[in-house]
C-alpha atoms as a PDB file:
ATOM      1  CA  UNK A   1      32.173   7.871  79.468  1.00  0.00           C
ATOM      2  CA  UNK A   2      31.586   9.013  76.310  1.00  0.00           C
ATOM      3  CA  UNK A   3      30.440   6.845  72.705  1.00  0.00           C
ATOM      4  CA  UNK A   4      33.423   6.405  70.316  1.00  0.00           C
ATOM      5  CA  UNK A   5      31.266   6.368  66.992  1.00  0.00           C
ATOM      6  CA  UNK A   6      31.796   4.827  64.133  1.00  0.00           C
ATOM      7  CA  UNK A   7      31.118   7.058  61.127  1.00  0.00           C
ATOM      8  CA  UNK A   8      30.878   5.149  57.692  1.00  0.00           C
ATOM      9  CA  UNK A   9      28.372   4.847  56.010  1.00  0.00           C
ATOM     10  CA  UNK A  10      26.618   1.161  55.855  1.00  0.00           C
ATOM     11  CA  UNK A  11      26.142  -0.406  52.606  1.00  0.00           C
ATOM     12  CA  UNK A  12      23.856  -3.475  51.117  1.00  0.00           C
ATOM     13  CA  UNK A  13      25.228  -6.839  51.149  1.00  0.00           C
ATOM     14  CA  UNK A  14      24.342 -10.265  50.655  1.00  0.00           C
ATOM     15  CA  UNK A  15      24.060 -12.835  53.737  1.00  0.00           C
ATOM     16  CA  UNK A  16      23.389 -16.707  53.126  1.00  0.00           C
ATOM     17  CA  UNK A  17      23.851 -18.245  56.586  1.00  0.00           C
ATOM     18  CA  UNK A  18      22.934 -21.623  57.030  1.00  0.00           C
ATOM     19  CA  UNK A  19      21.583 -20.687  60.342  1.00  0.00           C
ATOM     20  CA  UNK A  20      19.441 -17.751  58.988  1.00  0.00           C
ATOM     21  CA  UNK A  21      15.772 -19.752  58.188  1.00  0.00           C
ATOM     22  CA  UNK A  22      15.500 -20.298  54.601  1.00  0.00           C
ATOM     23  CA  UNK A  23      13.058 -16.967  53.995  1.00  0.00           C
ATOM     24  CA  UNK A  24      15.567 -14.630  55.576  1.00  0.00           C
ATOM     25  CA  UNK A  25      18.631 -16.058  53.836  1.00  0.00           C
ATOM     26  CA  UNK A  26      19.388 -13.812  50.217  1.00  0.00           C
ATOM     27  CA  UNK A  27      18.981  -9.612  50.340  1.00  0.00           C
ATOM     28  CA  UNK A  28      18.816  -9.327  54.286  1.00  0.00           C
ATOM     29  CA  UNK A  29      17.864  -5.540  54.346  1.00  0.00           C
ATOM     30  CA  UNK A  30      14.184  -6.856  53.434  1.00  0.00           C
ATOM     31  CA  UNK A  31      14.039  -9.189  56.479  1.00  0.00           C
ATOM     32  CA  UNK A  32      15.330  -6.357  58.695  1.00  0.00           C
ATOM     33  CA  UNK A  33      12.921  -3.945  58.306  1.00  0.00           C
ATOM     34  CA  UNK A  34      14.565  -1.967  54.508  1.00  0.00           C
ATOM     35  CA  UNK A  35      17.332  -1.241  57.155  1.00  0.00           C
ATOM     36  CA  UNK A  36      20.612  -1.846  54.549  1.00  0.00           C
ATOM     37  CA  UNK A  37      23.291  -4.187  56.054  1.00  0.00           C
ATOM     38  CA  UNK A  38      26.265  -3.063  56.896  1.00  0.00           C
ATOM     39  CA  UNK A  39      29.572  -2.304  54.916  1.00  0.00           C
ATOM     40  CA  UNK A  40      31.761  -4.901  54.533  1.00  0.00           C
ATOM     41  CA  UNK A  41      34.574  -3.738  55.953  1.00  0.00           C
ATOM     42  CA  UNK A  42      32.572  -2.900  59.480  1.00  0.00           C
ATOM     43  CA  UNK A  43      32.465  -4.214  62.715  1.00  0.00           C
ATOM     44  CA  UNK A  44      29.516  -6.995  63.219  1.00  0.00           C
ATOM     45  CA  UNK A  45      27.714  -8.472  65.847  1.00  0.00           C
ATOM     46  CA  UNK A  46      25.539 -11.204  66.161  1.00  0.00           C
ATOM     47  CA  UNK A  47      23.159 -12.091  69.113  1.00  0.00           C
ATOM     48  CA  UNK A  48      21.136 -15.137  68.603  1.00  0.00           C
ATOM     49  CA  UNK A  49      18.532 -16.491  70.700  1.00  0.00           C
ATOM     50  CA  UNK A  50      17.965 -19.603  70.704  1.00  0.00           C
ATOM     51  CA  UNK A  51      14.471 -21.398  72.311  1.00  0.00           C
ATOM     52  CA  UNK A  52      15.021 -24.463  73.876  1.00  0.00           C
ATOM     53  CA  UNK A  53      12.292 -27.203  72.651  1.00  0.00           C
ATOM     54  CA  UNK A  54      12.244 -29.337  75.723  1.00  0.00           C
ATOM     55  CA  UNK A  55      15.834 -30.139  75.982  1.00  0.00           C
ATOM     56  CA  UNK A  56      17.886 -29.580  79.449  1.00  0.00           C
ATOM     57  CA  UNK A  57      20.110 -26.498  78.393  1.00  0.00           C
ATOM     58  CA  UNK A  58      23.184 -27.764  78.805  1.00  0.00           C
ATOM     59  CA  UNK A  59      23.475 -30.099  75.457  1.00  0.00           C
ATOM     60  CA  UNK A  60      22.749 -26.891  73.558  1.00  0.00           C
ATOM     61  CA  UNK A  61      25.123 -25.196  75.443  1.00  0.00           C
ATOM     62  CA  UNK A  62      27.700 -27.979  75.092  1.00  0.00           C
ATOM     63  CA  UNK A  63      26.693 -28.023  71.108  1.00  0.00           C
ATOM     64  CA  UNK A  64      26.983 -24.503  70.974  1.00  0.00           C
ATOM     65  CA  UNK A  65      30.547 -24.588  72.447  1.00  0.00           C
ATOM     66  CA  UNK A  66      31.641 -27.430  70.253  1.00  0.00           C
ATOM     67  CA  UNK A  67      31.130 -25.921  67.292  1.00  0.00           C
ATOM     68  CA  UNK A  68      32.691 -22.408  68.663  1.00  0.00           C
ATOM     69  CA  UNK A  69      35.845 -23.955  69.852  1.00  0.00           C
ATOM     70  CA  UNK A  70      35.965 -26.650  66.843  1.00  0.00           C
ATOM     71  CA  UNK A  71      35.472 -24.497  64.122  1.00  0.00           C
ATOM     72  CA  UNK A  72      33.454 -20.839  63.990  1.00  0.00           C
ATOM     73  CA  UNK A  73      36.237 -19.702  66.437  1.00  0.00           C
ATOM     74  CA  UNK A  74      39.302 -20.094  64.355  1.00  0.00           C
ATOM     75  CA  UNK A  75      38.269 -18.557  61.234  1.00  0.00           C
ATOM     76  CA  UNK A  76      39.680 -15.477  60.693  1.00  0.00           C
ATOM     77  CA  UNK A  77      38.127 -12.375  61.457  1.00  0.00           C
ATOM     78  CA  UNK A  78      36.288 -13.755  64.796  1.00  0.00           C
ATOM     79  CA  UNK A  79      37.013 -11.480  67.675  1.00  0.00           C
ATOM     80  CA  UNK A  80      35.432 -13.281  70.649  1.00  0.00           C
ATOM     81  CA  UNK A  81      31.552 -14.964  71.473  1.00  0.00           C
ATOM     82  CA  UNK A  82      29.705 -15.294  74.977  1.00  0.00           C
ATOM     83  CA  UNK A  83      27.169 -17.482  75.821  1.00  0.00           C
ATOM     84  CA  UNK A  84      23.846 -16.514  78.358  1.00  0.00           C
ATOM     85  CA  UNK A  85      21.598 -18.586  79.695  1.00  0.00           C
ATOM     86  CA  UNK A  86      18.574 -17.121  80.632  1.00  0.00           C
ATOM     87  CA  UNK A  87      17.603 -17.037  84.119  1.00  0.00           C
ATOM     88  CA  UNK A  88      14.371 -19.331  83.292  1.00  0.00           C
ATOM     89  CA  UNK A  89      16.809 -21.804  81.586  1.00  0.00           C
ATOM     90  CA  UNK A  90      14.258 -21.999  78.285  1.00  0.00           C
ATOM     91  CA  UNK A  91      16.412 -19.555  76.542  1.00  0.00           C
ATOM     92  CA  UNK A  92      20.136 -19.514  75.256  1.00  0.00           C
ATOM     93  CA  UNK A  93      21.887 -16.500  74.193  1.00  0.00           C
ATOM     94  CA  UNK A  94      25.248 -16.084  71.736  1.00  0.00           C
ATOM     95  CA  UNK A  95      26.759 -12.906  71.403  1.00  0.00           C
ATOM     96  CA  UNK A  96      29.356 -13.091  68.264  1.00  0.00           C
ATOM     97  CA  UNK A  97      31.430 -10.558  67.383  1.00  0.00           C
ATOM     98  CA  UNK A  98      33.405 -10.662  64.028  1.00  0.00           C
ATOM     99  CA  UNK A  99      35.892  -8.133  61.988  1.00  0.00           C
ATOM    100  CA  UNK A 100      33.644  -7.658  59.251  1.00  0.00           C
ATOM    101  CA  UNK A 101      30.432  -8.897  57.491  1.00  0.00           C
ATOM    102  CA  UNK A 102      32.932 -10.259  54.641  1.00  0.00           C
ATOM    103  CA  UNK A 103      34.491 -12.323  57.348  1.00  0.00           C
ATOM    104  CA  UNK A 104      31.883 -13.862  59.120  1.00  0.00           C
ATOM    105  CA  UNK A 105      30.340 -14.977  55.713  1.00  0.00           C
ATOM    106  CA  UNK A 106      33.832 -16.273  54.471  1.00  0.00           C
ATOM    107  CA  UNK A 107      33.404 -18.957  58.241  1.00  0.00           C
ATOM    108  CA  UNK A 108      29.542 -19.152  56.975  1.00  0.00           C
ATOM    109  CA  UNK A 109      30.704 -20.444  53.618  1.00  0.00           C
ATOM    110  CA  UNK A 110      33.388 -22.733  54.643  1.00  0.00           C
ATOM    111  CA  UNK A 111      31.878 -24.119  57.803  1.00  0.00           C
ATOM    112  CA  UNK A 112      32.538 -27.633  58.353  1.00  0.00           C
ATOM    113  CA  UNK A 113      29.731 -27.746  61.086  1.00  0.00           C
ATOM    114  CA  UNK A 114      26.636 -28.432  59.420  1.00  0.00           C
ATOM    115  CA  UNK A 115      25.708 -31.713  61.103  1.00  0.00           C
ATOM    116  CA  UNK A 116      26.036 -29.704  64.271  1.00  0.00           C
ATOM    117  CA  UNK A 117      23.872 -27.029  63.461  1.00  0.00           C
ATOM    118  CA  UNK A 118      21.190 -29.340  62.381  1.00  0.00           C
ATOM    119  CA  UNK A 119      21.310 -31.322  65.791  1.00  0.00           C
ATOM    120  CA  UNK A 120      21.052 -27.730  67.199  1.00  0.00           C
ATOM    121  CA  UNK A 121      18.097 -27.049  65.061  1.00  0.00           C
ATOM    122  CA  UNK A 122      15.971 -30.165  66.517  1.00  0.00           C
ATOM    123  CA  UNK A 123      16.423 -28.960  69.900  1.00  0.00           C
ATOM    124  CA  UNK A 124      15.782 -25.432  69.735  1.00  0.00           C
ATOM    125  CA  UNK A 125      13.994 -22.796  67.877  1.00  0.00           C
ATOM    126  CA  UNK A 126      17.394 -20.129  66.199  1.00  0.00           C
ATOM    127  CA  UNK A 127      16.165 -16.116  66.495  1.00  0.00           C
ATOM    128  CA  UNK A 128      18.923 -14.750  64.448  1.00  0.00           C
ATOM    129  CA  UNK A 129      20.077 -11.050  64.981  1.00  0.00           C
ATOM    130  CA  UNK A 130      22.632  -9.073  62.641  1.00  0.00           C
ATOM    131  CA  UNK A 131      23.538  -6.527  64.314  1.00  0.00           C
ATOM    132  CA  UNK A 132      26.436  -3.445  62.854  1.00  0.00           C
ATOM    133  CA  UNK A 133      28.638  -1.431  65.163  1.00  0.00           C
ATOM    134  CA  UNK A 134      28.114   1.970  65.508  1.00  0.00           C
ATOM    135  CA  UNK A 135      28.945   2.983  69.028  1.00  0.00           C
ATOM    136  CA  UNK A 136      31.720   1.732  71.222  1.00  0.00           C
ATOM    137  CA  UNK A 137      31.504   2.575  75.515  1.00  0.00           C
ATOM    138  CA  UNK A 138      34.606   2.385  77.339  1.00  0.00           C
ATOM    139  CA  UNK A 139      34.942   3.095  80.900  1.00  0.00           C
ATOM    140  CA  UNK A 140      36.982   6.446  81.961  1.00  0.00           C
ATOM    141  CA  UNK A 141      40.520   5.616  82.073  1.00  0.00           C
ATOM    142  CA  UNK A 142      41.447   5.784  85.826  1.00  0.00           C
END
């Protein structure tokens, strides 16, 4: 097995999720460290945590998947998402993955889920994580 790179080099750009808290949301690279965000044109991941309050896990879960299946996961550029539930049940995991940056913040812009997000919001506490592409594993071809 061997890591199929991904060689451009990243670039600054501008992220104003309404699920990034308010004092991340603008020039991203300062809330991750000076690290710049990545081209637009580049693979993108996001894994967000997300801290249950007190609620039983499985209306975030169920919120989580509404909004997926209703909305995030017919916008263009959305390859596929998972959902983890963490073996304590306090913790809920989403791995996105999307074409691009420019993508992601095109579904971002026109998302029609905003009540959704804010019911999400009272029952847990949102971790974001941005996350570019820069190394892809595949298993041996047999």
């Amino acid at each position: 097995m061997s890591c199929t790179e991904i060689a451009e080099e990243p670039i600054s750009a501008e992220v104003n999720s309404p699920l990034m808290p308010t004092w991340t949301r603008g020039r991203v690279e300062d809330f991750f460290s000076g690290r710049p965000m990545p081209d637009h044109r580049r693979s993108i991941v996001l894994i967000n945590t997300f801290r249950l309050k007190a609620e039983d896990p499985a209306k975030l879960i169920a919120l989580l998947t509404k909004v997926t299946e209703e909305s995030v996961g017919m916008a263009p550029g959305f390859r596929g998402a998972t959902l983890h539930l963490s073996l304590d049940g306090e913790r809920v995991v989403m791995y996105a993955h999307w074409q691009s940056l420019a993508q992601y913040e095109a579904m971002r812009a026109g998302s029609g889920s905003t009540s959704a997000i804010q019911e999400i919001m009272e029952i847990a506490i949102f971790e974001p994580g941005m996350f570019e592409v820069v190394c892809e594993f595949q298993p041996p071809d047999m």
